[in-house]
PDB file of N, CA and C in Angstrom:
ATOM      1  N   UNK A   1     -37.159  19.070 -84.703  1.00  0.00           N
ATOM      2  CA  UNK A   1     -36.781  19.035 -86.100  1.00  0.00           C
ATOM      3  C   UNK A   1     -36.323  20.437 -86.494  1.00  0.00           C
ATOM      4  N   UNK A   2     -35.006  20.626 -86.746  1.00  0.00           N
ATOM      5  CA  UNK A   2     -34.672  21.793 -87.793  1.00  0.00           C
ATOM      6  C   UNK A   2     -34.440  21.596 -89.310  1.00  0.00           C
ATOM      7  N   UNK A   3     -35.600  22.558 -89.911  1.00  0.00           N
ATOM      8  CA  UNK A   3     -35.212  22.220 -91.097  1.00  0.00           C
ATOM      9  C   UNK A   3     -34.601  23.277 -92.067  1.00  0.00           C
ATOM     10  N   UNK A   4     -33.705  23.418 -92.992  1.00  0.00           N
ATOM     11  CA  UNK A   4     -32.818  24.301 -93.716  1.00  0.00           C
ATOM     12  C   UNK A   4     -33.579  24.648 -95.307  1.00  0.00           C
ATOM     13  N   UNK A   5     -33.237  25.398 -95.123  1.00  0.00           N
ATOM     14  CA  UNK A   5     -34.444  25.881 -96.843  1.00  0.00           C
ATOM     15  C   UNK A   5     -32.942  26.979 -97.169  1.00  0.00           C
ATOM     16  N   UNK A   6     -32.711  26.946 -98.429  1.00  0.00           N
ATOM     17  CA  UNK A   6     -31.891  27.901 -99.247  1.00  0.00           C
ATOM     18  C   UNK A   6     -32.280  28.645 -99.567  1.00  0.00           C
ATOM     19  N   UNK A   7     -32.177  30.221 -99.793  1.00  0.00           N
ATOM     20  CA  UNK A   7     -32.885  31.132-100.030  1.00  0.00           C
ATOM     21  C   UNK A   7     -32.122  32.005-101.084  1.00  0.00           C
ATOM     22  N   UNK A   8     -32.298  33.009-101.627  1.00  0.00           N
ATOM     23  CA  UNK A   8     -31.990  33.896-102.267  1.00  0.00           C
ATOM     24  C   UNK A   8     -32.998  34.931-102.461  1.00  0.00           C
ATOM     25  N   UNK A   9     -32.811  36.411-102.257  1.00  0.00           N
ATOM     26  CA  UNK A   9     -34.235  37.648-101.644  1.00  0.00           C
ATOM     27  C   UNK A   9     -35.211  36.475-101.276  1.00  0.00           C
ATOM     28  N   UNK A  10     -35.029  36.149-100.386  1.00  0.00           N
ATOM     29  CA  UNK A  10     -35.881  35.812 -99.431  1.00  0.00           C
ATOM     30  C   UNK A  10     -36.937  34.127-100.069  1.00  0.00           C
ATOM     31  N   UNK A  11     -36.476  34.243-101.166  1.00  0.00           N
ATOM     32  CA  UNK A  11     -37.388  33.226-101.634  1.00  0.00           C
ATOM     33  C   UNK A  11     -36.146  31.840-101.450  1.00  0.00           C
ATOM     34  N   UNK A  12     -37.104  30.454-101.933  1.00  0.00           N
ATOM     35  CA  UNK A  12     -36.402  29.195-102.287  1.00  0.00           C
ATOM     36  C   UNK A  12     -35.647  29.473-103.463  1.00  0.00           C
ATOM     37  N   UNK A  13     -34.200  28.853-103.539  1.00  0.00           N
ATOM     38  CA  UNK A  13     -33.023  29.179-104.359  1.00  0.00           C
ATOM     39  C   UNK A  13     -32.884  27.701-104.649  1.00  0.00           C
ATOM     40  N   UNK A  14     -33.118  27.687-106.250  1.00  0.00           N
ATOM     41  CA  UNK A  14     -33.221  26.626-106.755  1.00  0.00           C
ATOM     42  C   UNK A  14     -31.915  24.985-106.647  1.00  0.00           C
ATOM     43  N   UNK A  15     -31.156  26.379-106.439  1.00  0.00           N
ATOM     44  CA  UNK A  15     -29.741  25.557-107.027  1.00  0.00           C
ATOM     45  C   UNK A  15     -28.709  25.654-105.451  1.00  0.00           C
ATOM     46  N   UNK A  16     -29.107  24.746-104.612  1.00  0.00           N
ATOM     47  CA  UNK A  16     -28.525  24.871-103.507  1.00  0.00           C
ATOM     48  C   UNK A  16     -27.492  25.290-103.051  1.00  0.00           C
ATOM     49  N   UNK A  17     -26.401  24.889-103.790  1.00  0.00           N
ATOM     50  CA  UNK A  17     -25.065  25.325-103.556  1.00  0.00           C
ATOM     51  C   UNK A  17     -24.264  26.946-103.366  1.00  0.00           C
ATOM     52  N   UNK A  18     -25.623  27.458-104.012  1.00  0.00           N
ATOM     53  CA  UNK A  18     -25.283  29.120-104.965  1.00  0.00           C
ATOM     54  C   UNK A  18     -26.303  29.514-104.051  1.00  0.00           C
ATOM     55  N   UNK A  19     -26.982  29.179-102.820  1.00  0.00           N
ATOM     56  CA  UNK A  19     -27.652  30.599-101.875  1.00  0.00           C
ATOM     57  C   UNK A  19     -27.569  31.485-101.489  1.00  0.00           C
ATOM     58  N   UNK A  20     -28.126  32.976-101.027  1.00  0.00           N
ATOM     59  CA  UNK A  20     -27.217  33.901-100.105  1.00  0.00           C
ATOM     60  C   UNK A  20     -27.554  33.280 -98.729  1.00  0.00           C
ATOM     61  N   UNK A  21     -28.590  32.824 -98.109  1.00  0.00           N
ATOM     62  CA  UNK A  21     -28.516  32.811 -96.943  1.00  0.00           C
ATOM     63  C   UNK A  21     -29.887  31.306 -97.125  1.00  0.00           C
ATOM     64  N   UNK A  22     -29.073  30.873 -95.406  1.00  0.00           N
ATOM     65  CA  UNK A  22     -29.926  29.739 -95.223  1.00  0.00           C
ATOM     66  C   UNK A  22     -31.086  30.048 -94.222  1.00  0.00           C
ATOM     67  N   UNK A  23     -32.081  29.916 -94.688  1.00  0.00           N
ATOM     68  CA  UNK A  23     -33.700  30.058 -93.532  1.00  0.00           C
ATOM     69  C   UNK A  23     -33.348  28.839 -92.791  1.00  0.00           C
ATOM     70  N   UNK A  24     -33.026  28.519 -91.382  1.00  0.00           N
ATOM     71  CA  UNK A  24     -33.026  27.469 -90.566  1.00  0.00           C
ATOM     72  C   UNK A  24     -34.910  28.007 -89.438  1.00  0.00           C
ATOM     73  N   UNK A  25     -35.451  26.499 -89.628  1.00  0.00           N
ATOM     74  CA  UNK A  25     -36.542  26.782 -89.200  1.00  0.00           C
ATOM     75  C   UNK A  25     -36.797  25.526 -88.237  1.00  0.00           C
ATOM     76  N   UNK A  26     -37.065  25.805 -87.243  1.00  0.00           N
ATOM     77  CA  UNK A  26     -37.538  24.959 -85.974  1.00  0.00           C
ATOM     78  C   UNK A  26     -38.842  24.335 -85.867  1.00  0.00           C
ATOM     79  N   UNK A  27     -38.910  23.407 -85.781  1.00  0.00           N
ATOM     80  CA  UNK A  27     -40.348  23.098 -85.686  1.00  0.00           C
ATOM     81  C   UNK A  27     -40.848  22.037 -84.306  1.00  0.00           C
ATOM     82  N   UNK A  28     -41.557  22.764 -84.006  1.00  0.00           N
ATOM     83  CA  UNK A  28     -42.200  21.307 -82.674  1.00  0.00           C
ATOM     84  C   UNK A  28     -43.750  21.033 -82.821  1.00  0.00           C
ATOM     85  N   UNK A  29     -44.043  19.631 -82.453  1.00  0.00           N
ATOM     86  CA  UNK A  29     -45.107  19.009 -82.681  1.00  0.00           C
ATOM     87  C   UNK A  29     -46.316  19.893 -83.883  1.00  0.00           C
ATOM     88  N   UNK A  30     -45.418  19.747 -84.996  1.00  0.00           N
ATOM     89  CA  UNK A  30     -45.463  20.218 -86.271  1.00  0.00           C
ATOM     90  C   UNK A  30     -45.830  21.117 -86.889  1.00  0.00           C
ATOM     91  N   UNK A  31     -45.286  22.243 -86.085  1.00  0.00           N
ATOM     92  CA  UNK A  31     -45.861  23.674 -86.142  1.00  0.00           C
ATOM     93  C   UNK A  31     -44.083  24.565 -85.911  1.00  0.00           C
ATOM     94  N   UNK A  32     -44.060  25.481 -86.986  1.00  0.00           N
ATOM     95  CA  UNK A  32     -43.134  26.205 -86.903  1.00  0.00           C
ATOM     96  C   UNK A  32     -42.880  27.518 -85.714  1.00  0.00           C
ATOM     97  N   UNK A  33     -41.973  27.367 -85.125  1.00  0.00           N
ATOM     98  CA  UNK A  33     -41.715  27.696 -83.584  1.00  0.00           C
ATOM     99  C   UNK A  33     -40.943  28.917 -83.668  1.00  0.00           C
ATOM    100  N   UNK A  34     -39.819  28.714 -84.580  1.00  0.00           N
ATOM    101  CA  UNK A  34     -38.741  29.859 -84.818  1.00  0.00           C
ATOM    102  C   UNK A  34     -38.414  29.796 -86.030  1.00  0.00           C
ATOM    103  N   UNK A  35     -37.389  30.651 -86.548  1.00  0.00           N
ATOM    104  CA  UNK A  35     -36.658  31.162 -88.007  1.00  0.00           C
ATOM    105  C   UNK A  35     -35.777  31.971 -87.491  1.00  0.00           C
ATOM    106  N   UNK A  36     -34.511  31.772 -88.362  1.00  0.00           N
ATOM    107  CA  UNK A  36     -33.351  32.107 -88.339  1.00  0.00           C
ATOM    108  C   UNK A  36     -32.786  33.030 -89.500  1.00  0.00           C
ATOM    109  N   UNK A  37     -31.991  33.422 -90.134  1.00  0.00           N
ATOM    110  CA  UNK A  37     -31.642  33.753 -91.571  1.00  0.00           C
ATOM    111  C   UNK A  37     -30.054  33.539 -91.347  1.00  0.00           C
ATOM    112  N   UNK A  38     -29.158  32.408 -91.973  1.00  0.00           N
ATOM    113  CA  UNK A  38     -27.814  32.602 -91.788  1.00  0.00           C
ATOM    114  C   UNK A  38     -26.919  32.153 -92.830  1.00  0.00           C
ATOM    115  N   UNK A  39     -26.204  33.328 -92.886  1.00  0.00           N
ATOM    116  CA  UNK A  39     -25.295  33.095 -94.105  1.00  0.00           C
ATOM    117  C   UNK A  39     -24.129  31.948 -94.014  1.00  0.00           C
ATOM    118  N   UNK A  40     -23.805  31.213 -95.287  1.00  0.00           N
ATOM    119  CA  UNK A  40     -23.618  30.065 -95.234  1.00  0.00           C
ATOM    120  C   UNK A  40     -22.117  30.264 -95.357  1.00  0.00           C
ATOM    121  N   UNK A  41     -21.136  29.801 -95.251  1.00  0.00           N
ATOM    122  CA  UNK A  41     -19.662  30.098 -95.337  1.00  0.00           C
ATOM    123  C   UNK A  41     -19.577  29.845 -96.583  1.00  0.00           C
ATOM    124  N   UNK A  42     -18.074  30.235 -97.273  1.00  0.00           N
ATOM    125  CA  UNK A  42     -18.018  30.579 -98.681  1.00  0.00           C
ATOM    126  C   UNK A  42     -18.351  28.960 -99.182  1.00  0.00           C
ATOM    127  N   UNK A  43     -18.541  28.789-100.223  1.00  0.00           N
ATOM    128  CA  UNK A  43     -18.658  26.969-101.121  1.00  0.00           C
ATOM    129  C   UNK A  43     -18.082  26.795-101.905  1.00  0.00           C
ATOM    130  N   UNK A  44     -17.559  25.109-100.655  1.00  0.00           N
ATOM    131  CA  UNK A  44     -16.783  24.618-101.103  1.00  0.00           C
ATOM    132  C   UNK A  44     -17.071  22.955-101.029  1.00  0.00           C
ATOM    133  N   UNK A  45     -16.457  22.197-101.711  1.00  0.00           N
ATOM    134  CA  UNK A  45     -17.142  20.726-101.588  1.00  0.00           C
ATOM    135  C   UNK A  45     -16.843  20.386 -99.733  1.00  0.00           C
ATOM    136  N   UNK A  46     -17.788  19.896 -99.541  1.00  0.00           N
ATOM    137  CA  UNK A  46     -18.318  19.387 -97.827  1.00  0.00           C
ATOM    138  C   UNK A  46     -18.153  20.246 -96.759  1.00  0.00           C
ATOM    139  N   UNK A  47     -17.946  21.395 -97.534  1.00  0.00           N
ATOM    140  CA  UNK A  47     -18.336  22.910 -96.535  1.00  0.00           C
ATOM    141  C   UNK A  47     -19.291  22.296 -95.798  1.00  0.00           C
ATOM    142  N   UNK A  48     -20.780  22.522 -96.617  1.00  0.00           N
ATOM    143  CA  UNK A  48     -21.775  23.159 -96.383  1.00  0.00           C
ATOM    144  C   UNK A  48     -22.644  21.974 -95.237  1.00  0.00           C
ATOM    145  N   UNK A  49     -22.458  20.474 -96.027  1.00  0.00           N
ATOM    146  CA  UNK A  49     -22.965  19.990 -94.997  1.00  0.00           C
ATOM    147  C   UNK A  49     -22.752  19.352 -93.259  1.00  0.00           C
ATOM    148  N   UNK A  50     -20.990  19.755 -93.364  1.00  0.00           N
ATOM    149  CA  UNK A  50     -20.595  20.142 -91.906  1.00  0.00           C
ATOM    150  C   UNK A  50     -21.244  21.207 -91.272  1.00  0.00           C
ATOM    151  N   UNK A  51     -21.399  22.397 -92.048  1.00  0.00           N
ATOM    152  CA  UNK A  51     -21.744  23.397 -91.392  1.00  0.00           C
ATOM    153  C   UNK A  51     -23.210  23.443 -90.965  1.00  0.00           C
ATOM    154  N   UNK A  52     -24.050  22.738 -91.847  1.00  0.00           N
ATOM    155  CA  UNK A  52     -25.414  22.480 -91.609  1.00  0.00           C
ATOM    156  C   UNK A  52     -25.917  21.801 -90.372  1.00  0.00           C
ATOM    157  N   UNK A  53     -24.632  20.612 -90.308  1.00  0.00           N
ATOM    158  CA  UNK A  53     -24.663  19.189 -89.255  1.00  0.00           C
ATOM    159  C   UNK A  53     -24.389  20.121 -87.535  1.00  0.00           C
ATOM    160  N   UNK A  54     -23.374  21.428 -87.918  1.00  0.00           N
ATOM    161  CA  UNK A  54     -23.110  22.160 -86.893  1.00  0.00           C
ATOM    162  C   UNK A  54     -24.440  22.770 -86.307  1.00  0.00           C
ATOM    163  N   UNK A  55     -25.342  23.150 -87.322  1.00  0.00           N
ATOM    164  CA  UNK A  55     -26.184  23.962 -86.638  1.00  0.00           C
ATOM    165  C   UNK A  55     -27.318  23.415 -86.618  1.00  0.00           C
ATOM    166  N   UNK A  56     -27.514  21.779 -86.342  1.00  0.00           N
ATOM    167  CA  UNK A  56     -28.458  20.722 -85.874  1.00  0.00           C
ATOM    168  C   UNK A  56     -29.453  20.527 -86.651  1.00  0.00           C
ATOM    169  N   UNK A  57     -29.162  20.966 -88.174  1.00  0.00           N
ATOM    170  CA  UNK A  57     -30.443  20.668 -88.742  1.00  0.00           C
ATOM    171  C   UNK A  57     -30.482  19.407 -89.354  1.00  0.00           C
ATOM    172  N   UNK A  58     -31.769  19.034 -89.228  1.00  0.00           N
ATOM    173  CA  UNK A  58     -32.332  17.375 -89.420  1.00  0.00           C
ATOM    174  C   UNK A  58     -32.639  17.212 -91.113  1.00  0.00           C
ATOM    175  N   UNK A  59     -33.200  18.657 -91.483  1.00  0.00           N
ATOM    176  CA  UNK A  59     -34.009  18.221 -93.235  1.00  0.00           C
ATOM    177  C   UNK A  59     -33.575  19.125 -93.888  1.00  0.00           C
ATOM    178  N   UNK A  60     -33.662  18.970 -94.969  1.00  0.00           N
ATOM    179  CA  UNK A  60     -33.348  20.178 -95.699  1.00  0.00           C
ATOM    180  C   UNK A  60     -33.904  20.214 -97.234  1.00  0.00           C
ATOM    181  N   UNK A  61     -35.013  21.465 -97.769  1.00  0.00           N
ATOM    182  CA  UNK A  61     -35.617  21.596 -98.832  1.00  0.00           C
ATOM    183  C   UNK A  61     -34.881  21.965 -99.984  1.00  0.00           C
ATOM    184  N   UNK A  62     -34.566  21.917-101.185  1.00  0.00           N
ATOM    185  CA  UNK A  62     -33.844  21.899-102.067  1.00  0.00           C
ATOM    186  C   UNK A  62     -34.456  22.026-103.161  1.00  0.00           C
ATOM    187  N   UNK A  63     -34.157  22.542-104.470  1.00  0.00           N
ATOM    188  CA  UNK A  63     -34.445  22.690-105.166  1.00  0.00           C
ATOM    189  C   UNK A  63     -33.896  21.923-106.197  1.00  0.00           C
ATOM    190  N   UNK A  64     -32.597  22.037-105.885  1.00  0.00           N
ATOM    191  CA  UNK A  64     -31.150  21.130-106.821  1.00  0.00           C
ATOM    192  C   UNK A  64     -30.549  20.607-106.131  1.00  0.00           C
ATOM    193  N   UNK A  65     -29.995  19.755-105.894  1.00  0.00           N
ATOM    194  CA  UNK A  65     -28.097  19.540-105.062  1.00  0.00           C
ATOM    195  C   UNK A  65     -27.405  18.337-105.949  1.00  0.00           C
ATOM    196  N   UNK A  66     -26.653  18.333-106.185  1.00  0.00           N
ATOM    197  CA  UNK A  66     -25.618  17.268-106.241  1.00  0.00           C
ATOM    198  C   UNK A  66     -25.615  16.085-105.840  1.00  0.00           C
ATOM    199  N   UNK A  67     -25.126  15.294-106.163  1.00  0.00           N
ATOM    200  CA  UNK A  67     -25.491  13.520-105.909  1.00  0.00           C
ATOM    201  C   UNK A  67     -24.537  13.492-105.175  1.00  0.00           C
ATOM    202  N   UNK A  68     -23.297  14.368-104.890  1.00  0.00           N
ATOM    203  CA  UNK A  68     -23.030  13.842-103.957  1.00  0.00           C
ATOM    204  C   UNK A  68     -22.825  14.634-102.317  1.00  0.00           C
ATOM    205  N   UNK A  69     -23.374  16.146-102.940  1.00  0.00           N
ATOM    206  CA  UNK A  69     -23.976  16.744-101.387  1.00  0.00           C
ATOM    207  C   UNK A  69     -24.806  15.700-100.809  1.00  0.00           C
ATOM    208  N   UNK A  70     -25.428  15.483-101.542  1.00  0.00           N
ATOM    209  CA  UNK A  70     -26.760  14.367-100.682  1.00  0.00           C
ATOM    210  C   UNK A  70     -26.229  13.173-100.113  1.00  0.00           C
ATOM    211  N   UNK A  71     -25.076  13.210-100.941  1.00  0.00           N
ATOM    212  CA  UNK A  71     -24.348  11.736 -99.556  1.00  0.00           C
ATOM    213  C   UNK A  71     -24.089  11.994 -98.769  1.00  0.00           C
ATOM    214  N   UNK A  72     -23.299  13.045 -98.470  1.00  0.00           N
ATOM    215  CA  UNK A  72     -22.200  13.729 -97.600  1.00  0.00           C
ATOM    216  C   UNK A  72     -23.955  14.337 -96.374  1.00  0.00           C
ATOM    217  N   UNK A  73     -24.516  14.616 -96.618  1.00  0.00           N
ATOM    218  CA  UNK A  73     -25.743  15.243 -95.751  1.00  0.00           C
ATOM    219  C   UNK A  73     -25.975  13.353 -95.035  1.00  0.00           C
ATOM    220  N   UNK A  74     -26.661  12.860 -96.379  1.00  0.00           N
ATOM    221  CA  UNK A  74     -26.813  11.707 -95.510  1.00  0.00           C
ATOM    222  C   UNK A  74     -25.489  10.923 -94.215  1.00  0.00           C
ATOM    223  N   UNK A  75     -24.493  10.938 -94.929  1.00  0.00           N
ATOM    224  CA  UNK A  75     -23.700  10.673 -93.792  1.00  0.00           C
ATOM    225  C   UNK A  75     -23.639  11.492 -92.256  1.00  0.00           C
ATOM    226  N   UNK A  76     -23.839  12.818 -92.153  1.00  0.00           N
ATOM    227  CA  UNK A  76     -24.765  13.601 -91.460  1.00  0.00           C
ATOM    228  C   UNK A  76     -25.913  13.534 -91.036  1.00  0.00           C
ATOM    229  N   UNK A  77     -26.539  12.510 -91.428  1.00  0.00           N
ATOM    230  CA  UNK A  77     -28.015  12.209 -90.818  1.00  0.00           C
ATOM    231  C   UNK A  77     -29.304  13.577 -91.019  1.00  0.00           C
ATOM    232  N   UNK A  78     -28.582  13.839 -92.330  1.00  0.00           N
ATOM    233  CA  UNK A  78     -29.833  14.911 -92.727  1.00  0.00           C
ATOM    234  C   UNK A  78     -30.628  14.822 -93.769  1.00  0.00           C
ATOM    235  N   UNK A  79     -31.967  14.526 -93.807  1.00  0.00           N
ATOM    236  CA  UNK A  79     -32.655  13.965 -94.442  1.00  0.00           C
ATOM    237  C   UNK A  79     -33.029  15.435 -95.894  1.00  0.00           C
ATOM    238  N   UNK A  80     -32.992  14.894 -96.961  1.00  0.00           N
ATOM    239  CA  UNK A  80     -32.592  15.880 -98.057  1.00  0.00           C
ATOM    240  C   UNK A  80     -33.597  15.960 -99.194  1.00  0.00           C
ATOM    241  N   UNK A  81     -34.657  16.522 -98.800  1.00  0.00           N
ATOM    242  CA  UNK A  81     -35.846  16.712-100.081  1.00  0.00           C
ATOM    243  C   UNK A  81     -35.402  17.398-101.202  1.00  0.00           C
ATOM    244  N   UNK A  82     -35.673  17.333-102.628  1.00  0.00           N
ATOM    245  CA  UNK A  82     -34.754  17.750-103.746  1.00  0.00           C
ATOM    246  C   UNK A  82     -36.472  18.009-104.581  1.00  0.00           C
ATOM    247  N   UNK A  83     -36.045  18.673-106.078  1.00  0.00           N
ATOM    248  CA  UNK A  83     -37.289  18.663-106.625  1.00  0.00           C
ATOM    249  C   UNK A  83     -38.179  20.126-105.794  1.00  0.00           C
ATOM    250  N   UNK A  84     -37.971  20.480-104.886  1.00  0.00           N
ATOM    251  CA  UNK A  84     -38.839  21.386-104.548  1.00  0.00           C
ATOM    252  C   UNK A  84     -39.291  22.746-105.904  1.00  0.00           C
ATOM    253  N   UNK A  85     -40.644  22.596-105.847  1.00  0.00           N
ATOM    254  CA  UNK A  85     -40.804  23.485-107.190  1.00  0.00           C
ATOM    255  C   UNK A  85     -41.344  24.638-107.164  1.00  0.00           C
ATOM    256  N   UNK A  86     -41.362  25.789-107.464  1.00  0.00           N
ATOM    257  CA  UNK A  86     -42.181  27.125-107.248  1.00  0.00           C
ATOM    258  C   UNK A  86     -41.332  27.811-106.204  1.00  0.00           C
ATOM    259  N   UNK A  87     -41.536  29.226-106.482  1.00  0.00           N
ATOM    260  CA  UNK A  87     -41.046  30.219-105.480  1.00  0.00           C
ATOM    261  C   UNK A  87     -42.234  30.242-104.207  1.00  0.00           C
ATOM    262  N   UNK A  88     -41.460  29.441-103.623  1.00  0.00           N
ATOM    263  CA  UNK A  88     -41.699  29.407-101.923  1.00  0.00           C
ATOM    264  C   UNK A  88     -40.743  30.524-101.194  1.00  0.00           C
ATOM    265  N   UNK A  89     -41.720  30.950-100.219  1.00  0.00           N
ATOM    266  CA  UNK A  89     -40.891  31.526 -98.932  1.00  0.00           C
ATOM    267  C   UNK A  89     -40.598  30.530 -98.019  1.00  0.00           C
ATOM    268  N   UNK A  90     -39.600  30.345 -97.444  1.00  0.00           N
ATOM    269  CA  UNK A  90     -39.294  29.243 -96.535  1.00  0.00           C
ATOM    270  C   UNK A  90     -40.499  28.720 -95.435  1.00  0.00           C
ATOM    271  N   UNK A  91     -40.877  29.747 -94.992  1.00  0.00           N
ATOM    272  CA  UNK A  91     -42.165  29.644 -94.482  1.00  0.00           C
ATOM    273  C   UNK A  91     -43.275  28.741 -94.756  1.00  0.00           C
ATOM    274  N   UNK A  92     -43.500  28.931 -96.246  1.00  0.00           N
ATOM    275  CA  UNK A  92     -44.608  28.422 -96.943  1.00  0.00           C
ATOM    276  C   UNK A  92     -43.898  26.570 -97.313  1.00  0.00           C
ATOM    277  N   UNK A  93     -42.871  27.072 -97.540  1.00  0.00           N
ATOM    278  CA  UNK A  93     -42.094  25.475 -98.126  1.00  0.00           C
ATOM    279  C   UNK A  93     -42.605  23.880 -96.656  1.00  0.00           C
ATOM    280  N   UNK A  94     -41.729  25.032 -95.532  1.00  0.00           N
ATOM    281  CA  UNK A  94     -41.749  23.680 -94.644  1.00  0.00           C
ATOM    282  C   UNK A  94     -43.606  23.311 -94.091  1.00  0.00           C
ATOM    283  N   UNK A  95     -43.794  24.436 -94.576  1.00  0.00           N
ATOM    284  CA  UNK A  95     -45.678  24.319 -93.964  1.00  0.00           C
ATOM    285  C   UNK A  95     -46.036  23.146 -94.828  1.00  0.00           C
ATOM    286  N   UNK A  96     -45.805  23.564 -95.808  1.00  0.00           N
ATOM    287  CA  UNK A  96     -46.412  22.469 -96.844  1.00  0.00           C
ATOM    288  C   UNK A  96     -45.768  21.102 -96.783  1.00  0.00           C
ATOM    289  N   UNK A  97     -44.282  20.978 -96.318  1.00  0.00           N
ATOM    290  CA  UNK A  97     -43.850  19.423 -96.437  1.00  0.00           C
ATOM    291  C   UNK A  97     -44.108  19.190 -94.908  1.00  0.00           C
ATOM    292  N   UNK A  98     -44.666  19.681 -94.378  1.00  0.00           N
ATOM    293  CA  UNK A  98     -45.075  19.428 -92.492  1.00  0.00           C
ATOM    294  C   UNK A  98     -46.393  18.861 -93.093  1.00  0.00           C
ATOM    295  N   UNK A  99     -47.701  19.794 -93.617  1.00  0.00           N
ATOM    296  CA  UNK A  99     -48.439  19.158 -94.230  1.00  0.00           C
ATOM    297  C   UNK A  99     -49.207  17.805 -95.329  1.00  0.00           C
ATOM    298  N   UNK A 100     -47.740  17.826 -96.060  1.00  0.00           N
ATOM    299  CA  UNK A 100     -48.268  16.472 -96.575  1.00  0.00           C
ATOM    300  C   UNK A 100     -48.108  17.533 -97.983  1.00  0.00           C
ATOM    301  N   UNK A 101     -47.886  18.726 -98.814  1.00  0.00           N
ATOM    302  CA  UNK A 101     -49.055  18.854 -99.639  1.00  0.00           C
ATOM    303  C   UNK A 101     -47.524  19.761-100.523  1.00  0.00           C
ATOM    304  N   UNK A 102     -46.343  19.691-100.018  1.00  0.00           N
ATOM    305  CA  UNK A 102     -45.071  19.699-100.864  1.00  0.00           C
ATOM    306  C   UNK A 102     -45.226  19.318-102.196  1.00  0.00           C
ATOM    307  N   UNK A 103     -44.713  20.674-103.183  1.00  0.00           N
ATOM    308  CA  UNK A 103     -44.757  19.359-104.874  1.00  0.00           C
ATOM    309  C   UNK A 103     -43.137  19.008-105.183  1.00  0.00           C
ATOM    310  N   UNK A 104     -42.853  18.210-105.638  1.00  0.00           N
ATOM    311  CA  UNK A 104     -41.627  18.135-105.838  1.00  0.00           C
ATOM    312  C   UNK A 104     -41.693  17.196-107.334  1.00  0.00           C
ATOM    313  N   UNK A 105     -40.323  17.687-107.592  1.00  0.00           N
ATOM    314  CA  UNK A 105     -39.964  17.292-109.166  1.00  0.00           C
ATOM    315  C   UNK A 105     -38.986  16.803-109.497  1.00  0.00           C
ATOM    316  N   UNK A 106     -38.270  16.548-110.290  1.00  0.00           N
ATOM    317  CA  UNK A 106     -37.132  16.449-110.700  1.00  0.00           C
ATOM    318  C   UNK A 106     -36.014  17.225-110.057  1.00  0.00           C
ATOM    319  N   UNK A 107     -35.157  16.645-109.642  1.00  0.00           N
ATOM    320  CA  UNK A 107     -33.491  17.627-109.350  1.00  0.00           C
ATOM    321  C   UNK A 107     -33.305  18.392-110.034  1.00  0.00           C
ATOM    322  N   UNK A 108     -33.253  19.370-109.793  1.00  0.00           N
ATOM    323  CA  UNK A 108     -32.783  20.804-110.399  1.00  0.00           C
ATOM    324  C   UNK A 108     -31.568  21.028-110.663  1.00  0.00           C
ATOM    325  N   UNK A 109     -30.615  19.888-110.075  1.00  0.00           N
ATOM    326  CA  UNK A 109     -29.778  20.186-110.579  1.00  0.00           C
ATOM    327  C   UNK A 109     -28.615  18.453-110.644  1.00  0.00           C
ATOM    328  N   UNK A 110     -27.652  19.070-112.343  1.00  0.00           N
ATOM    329  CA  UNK A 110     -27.210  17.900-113.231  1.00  0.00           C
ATOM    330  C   UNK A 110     -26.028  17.124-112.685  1.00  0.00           C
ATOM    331  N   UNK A 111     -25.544  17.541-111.481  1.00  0.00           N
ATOM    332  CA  UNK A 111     -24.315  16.941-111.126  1.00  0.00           C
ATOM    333  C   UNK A 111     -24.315  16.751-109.407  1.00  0.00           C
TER     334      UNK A 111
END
């Protein structure tokens, strides 16, 4: 499982589209293995989730996205948690949705 967390200084970036860099994080038999930090190419509509699909990630934590990033991911076969709430370090984010103990809320974001 790779999973993608949006970041901005280092924390979860609410509003997906607008990150500086993506935390890509590896995980095996449900324990985080590796971390990455990689900047995302400029954004543009279905940039991002080609580029995501390129670099094999399976999930991805969110704060906001678009109704219709989340199609375009799903057609990608990337499963797309939204609602993520609180300044998480990517670290802390996927621990907690590996765990069970993720809060999530409302989409953060309107379009």
């Amino acid at each position: 499982m790779k999973i993608a967390v949006p970041t901005v200084e280092g924390k979860l970036c609410t509003h997906f589209g607008h990150c500086q860099q993506f935390c890509i994080v590896d995980v095996k038999e449900n324990k985080i293995i590796s971390k990455q930090m990689l900047t995302p190419p400029p954004h543009e509509p279905g940039v991002l989730p080609r580029w995501l699909a390129e670099q094999q990630v399976t999930h991805i934590l969110a704060g906001g996205m678009g109704v219709r990033a989340q199609e375009l991911f799903a057609q990608n076969k990337i499963t797309v948690v939204t609602g993520v709430q609180g300044e998480h370090t990517p670290e802390d984010a996927v621990t907690a949705y590996l765990n069970g103990s993720l809060q999530t809320g409302a989409n953060a974001c309107s379009h």
